[in-house]
C-alpha atoms as a PDB file:
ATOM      1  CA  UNK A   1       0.000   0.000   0.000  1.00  0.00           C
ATOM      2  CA  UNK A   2       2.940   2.148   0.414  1.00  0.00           C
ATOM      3  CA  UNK A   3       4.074   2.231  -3.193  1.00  0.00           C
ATOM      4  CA  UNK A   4       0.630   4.131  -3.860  1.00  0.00           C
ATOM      5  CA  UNK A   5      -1.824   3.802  -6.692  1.00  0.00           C
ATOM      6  CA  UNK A   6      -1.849   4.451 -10.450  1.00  0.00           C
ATOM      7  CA  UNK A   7      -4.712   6.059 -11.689  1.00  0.00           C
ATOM      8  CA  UNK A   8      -5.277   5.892 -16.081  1.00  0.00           C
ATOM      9  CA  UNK A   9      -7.926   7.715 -17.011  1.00  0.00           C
ATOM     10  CA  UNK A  10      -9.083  11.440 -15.799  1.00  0.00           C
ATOM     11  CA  UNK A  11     -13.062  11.372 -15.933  1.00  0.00           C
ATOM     12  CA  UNK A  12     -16.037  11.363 -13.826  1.00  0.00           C
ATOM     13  CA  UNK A  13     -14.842   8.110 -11.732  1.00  0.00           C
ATOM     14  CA  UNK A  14     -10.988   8.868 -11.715  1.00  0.00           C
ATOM     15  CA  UNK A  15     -11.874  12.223 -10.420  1.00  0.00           C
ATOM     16  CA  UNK A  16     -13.710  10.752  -7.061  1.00  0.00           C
ATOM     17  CA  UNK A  17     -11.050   8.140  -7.156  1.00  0.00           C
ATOM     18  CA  UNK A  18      -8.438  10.478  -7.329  1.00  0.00           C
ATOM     19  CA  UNK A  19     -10.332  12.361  -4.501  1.00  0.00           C
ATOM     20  CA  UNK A  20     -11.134   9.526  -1.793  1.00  0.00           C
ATOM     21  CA  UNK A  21      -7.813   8.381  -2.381  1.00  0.00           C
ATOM     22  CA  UNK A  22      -5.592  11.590  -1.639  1.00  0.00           C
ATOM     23  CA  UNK A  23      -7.624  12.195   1.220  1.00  0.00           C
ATOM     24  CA  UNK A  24      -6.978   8.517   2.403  1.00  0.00           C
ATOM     25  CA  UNK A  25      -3.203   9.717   2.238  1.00  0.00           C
ATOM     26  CA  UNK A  26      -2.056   7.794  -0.248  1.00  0.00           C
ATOM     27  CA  UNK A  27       0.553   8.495  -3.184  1.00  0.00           C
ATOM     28  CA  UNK A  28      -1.938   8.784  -6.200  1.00  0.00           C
ATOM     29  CA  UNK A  29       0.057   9.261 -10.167  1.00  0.00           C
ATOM     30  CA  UNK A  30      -2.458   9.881 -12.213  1.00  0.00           C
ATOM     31  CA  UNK A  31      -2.316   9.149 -16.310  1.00  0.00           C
ATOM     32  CA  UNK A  32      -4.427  11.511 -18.664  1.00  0.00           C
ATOM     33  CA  UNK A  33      -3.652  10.747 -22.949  1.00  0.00           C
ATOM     34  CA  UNK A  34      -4.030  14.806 -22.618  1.00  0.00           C
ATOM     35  CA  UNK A  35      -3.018  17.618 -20.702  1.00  0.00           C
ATOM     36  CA  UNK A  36      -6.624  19.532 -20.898  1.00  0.00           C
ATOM     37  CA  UNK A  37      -7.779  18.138 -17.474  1.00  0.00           C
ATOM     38  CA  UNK A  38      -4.140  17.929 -16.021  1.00  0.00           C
ATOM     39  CA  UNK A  39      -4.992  21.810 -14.162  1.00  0.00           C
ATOM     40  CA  UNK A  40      -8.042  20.419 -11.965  1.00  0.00           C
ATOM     41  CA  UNK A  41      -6.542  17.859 -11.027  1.00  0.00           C
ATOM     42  CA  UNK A  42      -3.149  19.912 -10.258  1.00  0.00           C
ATOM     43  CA  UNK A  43      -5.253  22.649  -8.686  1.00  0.00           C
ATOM     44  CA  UNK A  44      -7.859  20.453  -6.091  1.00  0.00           C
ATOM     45  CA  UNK A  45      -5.337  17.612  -5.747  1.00  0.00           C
ATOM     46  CA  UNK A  46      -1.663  18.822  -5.152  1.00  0.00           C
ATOM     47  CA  UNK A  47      -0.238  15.978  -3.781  1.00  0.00           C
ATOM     48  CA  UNK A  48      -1.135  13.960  -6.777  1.00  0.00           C
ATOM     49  CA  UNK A  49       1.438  13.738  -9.773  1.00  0.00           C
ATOM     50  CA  UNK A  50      -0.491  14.235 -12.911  1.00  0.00           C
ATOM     51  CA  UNK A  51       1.371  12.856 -16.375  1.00  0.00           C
ATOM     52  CA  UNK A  52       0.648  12.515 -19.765  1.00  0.00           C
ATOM     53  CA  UNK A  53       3.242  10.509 -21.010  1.00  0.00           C
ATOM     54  CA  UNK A  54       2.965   6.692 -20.290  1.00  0.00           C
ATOM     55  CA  UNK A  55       6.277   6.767 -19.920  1.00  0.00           C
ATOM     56  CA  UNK A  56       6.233   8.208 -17.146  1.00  0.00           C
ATOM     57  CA  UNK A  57       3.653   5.626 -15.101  1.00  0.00           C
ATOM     58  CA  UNK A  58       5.236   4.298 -12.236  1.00  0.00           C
ATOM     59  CA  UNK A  59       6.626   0.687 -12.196  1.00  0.00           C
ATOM     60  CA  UNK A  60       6.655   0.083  -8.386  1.00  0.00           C
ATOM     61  CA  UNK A  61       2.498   0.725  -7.922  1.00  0.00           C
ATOM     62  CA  UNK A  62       0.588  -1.602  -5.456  1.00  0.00           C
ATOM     63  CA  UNK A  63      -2.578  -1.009  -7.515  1.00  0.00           C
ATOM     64  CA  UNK A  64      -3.274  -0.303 -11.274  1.00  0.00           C
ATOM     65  CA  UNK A  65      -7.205   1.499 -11.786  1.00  0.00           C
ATOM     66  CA  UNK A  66      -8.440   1.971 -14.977  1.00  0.00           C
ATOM     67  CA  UNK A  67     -11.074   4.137 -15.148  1.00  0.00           C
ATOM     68  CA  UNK A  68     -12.107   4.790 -18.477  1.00  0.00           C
ATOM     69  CA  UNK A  69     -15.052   4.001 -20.668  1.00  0.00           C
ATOM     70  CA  UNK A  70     -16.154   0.339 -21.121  1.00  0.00           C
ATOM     71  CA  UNK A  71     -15.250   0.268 -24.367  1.00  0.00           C
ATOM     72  CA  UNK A  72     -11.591   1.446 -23.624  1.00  0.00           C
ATOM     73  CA  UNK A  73     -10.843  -1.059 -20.589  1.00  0.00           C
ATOM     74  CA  UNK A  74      -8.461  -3.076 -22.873  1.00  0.00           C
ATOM     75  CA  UNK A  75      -6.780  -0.196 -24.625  1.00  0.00           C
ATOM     76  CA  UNK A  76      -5.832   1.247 -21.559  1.00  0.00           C
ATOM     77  CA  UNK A  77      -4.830  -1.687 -20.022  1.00  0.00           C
ATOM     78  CA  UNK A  78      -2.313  -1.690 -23.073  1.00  0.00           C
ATOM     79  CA  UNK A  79      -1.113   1.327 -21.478  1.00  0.00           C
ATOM     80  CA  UNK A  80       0.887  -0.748 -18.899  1.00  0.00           C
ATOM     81  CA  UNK A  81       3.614  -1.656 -21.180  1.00  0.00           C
ATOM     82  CA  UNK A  82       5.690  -3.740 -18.642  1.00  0.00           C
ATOM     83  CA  UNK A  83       5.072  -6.726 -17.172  1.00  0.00           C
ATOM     84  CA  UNK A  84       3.320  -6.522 -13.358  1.00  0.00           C
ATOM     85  CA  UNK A  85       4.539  -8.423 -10.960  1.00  0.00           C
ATOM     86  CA  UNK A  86       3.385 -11.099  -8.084  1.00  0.00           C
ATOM     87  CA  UNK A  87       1.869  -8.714  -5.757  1.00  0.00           C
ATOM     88  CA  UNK A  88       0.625  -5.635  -8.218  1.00  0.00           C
ATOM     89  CA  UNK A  89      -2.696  -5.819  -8.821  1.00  0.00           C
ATOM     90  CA  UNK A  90      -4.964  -4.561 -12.076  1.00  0.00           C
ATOM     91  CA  UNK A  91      -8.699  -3.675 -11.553  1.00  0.00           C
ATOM     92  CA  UNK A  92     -10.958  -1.570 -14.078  1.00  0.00           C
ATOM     93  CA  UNK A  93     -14.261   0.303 -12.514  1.00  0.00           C
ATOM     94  CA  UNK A  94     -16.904  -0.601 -14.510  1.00  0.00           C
ATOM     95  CA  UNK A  95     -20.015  -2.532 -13.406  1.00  0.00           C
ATOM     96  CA  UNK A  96     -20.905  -4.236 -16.301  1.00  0.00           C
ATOM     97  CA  UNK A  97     -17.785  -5.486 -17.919  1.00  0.00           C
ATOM     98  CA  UNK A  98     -16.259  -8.443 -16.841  1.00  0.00           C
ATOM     99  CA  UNK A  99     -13.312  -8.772 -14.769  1.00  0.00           C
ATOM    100  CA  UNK A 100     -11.470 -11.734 -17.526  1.00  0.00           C
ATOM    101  CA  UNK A 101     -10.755  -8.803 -19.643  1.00  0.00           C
ATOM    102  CA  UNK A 102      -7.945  -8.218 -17.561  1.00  0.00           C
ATOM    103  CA  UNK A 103      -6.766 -12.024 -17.216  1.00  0.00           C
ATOM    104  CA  UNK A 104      -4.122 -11.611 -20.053  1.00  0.00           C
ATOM    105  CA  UNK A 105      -2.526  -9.081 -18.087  1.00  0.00           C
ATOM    106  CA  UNK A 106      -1.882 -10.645 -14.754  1.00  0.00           C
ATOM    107  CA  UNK A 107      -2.957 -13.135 -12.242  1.00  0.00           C
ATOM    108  CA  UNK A 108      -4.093 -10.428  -9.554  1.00  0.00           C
ATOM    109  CA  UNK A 109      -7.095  -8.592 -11.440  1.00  0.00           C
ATOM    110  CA  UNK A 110     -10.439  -7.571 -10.914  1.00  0.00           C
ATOM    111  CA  UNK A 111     -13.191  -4.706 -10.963  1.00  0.00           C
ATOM    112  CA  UNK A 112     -13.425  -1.974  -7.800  1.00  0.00           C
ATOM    113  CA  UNK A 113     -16.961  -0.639  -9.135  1.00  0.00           C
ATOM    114  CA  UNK A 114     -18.852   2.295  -7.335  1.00  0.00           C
ATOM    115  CA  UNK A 115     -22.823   2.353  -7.168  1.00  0.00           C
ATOM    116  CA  UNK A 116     -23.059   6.203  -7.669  1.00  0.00           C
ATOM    117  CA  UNK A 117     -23.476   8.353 -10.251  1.00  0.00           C
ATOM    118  CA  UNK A 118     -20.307  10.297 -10.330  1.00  0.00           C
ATOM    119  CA  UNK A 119     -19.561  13.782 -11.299  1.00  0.00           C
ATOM    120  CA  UNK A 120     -16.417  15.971 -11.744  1.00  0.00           C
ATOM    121  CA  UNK A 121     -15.945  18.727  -9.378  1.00  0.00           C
ATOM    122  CA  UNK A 122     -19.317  17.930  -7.358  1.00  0.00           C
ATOM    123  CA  UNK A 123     -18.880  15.962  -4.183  1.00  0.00           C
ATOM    124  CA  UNK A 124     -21.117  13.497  -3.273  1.00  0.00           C
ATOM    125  CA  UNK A 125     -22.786  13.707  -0.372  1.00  0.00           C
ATOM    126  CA  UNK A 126     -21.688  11.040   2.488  1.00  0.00           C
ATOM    127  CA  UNK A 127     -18.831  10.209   0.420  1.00  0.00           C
ATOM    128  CA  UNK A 128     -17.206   7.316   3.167  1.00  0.00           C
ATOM    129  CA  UNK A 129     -20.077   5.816   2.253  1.00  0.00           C
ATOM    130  CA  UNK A 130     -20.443   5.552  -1.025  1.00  0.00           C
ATOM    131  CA  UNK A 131     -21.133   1.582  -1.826  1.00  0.00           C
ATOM    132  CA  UNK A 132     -18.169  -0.260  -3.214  1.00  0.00           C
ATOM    133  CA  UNK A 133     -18.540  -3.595  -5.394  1.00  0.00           C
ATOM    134  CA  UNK A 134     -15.182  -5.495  -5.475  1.00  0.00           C
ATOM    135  CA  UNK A 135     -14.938  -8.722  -7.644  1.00  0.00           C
ATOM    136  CA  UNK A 136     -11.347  -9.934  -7.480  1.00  0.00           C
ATOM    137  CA  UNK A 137      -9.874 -13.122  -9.751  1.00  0.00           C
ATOM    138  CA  UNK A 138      -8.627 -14.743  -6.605  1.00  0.00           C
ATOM    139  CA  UNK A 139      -8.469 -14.886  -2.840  1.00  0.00           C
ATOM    140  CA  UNK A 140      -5.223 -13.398  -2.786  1.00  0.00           C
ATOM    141  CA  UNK A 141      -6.552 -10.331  -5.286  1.00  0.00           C
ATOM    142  CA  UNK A 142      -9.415  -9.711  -2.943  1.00  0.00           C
ATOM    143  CA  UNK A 143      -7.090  -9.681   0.427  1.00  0.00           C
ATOM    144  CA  UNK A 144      -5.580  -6.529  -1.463  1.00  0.00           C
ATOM    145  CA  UNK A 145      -8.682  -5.190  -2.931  1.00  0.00           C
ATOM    146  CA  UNK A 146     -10.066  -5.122   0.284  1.00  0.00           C
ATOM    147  CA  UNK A 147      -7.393  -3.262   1.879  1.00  0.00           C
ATOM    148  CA  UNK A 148      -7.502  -0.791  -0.742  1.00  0.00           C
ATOM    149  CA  UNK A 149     -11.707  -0.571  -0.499  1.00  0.00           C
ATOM    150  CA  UNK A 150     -11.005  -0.125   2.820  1.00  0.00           C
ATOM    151  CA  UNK A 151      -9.392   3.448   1.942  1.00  0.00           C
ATOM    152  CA  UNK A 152     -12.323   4.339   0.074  1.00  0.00           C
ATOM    153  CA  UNK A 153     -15.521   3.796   2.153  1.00  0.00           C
ATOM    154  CA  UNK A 154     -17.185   1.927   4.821  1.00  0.00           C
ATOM    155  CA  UNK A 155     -19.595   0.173   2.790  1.00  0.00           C
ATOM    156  CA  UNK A 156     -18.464  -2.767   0.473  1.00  0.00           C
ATOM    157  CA  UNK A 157     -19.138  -6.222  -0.598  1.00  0.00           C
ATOM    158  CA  UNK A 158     -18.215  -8.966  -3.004  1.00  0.00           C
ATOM    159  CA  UNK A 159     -19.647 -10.197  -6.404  1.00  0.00           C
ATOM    160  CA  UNK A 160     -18.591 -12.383  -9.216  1.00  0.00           C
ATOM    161  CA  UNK A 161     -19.309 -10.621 -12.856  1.00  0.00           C
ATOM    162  CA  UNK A 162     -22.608 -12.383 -12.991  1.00  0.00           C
ATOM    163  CA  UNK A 163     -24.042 -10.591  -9.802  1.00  0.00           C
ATOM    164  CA  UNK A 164     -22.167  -7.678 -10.520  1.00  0.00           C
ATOM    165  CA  UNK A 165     -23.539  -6.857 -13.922  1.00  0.00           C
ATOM    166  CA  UNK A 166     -26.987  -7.654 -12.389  1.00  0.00           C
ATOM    167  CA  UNK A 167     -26.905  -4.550  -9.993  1.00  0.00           C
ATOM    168  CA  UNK A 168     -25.480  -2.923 -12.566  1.00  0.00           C
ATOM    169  CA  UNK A 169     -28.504  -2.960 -14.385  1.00  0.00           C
ATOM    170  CA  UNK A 170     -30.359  -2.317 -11.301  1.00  0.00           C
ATOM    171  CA  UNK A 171     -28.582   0.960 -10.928  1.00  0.00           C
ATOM    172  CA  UNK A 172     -29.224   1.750 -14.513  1.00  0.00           C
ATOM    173  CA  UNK A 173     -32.718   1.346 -14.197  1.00  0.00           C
ATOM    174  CA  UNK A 174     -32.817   2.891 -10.951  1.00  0.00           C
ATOM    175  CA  UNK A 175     -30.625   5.945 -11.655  1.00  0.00           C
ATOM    176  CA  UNK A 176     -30.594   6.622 -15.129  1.00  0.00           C
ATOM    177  CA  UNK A 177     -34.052   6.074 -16.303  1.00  0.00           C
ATOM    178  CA  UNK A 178     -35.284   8.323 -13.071  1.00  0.00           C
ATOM    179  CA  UNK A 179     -32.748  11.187 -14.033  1.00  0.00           C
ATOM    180  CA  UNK A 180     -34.078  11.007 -17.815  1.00  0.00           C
ATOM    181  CA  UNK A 181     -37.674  10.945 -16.275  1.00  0.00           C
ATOM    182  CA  UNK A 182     -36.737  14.063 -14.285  1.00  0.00           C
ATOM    183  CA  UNK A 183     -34.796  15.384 -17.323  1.00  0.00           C
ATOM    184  CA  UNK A 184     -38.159  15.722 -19.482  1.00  0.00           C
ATOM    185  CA  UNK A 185     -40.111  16.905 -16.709  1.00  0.00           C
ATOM    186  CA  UNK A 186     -37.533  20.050 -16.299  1.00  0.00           C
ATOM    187  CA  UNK A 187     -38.349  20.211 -20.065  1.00  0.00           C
ATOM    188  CA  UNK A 188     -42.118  20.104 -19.540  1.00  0.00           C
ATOM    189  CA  UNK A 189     -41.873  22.318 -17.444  1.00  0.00           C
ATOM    190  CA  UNK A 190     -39.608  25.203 -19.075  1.00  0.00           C
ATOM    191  CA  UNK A 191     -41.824  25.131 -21.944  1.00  0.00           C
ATOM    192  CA  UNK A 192     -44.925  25.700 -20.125  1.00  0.00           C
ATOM    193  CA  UNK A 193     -43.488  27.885 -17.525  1.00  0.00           C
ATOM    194  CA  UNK A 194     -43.350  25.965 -14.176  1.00  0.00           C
ATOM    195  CA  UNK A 195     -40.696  26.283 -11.871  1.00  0.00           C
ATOM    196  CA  UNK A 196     -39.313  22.893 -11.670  1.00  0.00           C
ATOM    197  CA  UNK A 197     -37.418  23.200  -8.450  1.00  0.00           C
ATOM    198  CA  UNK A 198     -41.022  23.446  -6.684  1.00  0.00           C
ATOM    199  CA  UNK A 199     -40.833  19.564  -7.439  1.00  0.00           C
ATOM    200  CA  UNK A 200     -37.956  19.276  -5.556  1.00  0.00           C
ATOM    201  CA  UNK A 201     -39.353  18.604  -1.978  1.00  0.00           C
ATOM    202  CA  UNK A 202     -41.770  15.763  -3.404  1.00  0.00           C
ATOM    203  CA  UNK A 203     -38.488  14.163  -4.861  1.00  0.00           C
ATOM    204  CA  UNK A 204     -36.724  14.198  -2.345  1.00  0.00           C
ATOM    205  CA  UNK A 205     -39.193  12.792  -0.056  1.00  0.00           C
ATOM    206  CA  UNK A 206     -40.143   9.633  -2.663  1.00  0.00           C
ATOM    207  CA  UNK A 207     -36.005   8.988  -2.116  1.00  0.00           C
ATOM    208  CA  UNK A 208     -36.128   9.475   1.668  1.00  0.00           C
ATOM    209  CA  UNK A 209     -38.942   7.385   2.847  1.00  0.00           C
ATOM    210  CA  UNK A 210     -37.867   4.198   0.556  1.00  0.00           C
ATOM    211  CA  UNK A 211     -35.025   3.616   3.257  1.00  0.00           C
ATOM    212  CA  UNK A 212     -35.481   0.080   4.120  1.00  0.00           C
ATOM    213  CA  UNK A 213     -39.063  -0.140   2.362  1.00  0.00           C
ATOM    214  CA  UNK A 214     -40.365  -1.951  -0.277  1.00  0.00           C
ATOM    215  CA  UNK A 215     -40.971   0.907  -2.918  1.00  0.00           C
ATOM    216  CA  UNK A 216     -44.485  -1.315  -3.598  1.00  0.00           C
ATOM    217  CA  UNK A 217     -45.565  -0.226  -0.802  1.00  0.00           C
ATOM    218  CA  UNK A 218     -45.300   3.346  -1.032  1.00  0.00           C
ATOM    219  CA  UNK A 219     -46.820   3.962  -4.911  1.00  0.00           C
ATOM    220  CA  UNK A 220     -49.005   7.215  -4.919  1.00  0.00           C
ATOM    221  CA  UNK A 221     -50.862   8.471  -7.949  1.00  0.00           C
ATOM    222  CA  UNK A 222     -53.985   8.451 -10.299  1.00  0.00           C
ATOM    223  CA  UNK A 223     -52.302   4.841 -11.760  1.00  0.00           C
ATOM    224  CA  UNK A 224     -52.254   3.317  -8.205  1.00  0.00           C
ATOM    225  CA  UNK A 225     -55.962   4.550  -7.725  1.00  0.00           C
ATOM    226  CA  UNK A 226     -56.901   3.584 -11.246  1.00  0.00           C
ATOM    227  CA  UNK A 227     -58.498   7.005 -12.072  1.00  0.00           C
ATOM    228  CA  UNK A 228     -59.254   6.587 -15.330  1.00  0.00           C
ATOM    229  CA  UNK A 229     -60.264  10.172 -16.139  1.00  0.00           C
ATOM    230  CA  UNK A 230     -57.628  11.932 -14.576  1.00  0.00           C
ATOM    231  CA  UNK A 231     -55.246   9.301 -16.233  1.00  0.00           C
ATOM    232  CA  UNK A 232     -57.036  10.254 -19.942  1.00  0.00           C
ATOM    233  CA  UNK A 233     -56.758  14.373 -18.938  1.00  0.00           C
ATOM    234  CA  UNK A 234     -53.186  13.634 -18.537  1.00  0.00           C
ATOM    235  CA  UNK A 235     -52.399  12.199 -21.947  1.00  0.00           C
ATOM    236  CA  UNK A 236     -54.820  14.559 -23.355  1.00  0.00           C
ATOM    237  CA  UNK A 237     -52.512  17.656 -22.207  1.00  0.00           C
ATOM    238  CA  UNK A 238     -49.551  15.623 -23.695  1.00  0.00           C
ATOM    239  CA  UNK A 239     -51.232  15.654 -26.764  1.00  0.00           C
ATOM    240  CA  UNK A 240     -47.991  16.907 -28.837  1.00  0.00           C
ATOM    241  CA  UNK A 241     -45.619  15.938 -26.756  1.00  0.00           C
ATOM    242  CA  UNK A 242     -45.375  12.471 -28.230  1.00  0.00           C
ATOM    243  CA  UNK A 243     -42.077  11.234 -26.051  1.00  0.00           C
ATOM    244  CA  UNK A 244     -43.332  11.983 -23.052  1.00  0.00           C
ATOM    245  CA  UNK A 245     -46.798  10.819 -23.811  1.00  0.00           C
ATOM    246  CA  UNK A 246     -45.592   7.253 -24.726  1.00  0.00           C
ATOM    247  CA  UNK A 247     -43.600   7.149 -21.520  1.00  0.00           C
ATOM    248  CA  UNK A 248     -46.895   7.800 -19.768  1.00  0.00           C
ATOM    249  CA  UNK A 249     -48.613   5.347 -20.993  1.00  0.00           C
ATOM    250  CA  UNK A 250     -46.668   2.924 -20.553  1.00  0.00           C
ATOM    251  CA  UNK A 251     -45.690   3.544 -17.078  1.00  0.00           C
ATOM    252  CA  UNK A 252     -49.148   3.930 -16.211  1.00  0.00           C
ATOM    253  CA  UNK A 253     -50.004   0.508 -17.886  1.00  0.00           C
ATOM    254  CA  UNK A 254     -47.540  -0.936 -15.631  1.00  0.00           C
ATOM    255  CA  UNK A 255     -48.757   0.494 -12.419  1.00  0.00           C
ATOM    256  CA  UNK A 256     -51.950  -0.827 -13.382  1.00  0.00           C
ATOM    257  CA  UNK A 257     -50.993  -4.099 -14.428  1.00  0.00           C
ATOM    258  CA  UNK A 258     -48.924  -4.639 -11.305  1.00  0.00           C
ATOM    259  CA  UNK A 259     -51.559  -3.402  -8.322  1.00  0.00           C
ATOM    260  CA  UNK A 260     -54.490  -4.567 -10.566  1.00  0.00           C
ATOM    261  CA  UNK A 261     -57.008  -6.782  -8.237  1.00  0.00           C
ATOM    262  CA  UNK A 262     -56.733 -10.468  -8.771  1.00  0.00           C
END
């Protein structure tokens, strides 16, 4: 753990990694393919040593992240030109790519994969407890992953890919389709002049009161009640807003179908 951590990649996740990891007080050398990001980092994390020439990446590193898109996991694992040795371990942080892409590369591998949406520059709130999934290639892999998750929150636990890529697509749905659901609400209401932060409060309690409850329980709404009419006056105001209007539907539909009397 001494030797510190090698970062490739300067996004969304290498950012928080960079972040939780400098604050943990470990050495953190951090590989960008260009310079443009190179002053954030220099400017919110100087004990870090940004490069850009891979080169440059430290041999010696206990851990090797790459945090880069899916569909560059292998490329930049290409990036570690030299061979790694017995106790040097490789992970990338993606949830739904599995860990054997990195098998070619060394026997200590894995995936360190946060559940959170991640942002540059915005700090998450309660970030010790952000949850960690770790899914190592061996027992001797996940003895250092762990110590290393460790460093990073209080809240982690195991998977194999299969698992793994399963709450990834829980967190997809979960995350994703909600923030594009809010994302054409904001545009509902810009274009017909509604304050969308008034909506705020009633999001934030539908998040809050789910703690520990079955969401099933908790569904609100003409759908729920089966309110035909005000169901109909809805789509009928969505009239040209096609998008939305199928989305409607077809969420409504399945609120139906799934409290519908037996």
């Amino acid at each position: 753990m001494k030797r510190g951590v090698v970062i490739i990649g300067s996004g969304n996740v290498a950012w928080h990694m960079t972040a939780r990891l400098t604050n943990a007080g470990l050495a953190v050398q951090l590989y960008s393919r260009t310079d443009k990001d190179i002053p954030d980092y220099n400017k919110y994390f100087p004990d870090s040593v940004c490069i850009t020439d891979e080169r440059s990446i430290r041999k010696d590193a206990a851990f090797y992240i790459l945090c880069v898109n899916d569909d560059a996991i292998r490329q930049a694992a290409d990036i570690i030109s030299f061979p790694l040795g017995a106790d040097q371990v490789l992970v990338h942080t993606s949830g739904s790519v599995s860990s054997d892409i990195l098998r070619y590369k060394t026997r200590l591998y894995g995936v360190l994969w946060p559940i959170m949406s991640l942002t540059k520059l915005r700090e998450v709130q309660h970030p010790d407890n952000i949850p960690f999934v770790v899914t190592a290639s061996n027992q001797e892999a996940e003895y250092y992953l762990s110590r290393l998750t460790e460093k990073l929150t209080h809240n982690f636990s195991y998977a194999d890919d299969a698992l793994r890529k399963k709450m990834h697509l829980a967190a997809v749905i979960s995350n994703n389709f909600s923030n594009h659901l809010y994302a054409l609400t904001y545009k509902y209401c810009v274009d017909n002049h509604i304050d969308f932060d008034k909506l705020n409060p009633i999001i934030e309690e539908t998040i809050a009161r789910m703690q520990g409850i079955n969401p099933a329980m908790l569904q609100t709404g003409p759908a729920v009640r089966n309110d035909l009419i005000t169901i109909q006056e809805h789509l009928d105001m969505l009239g040209s807003d096609t998008a939305l209007k199928k989305i409607y539907q077809q969420l409504t539909n399945s609120i139906i179908n799934m409290y519908k009397k037996s």
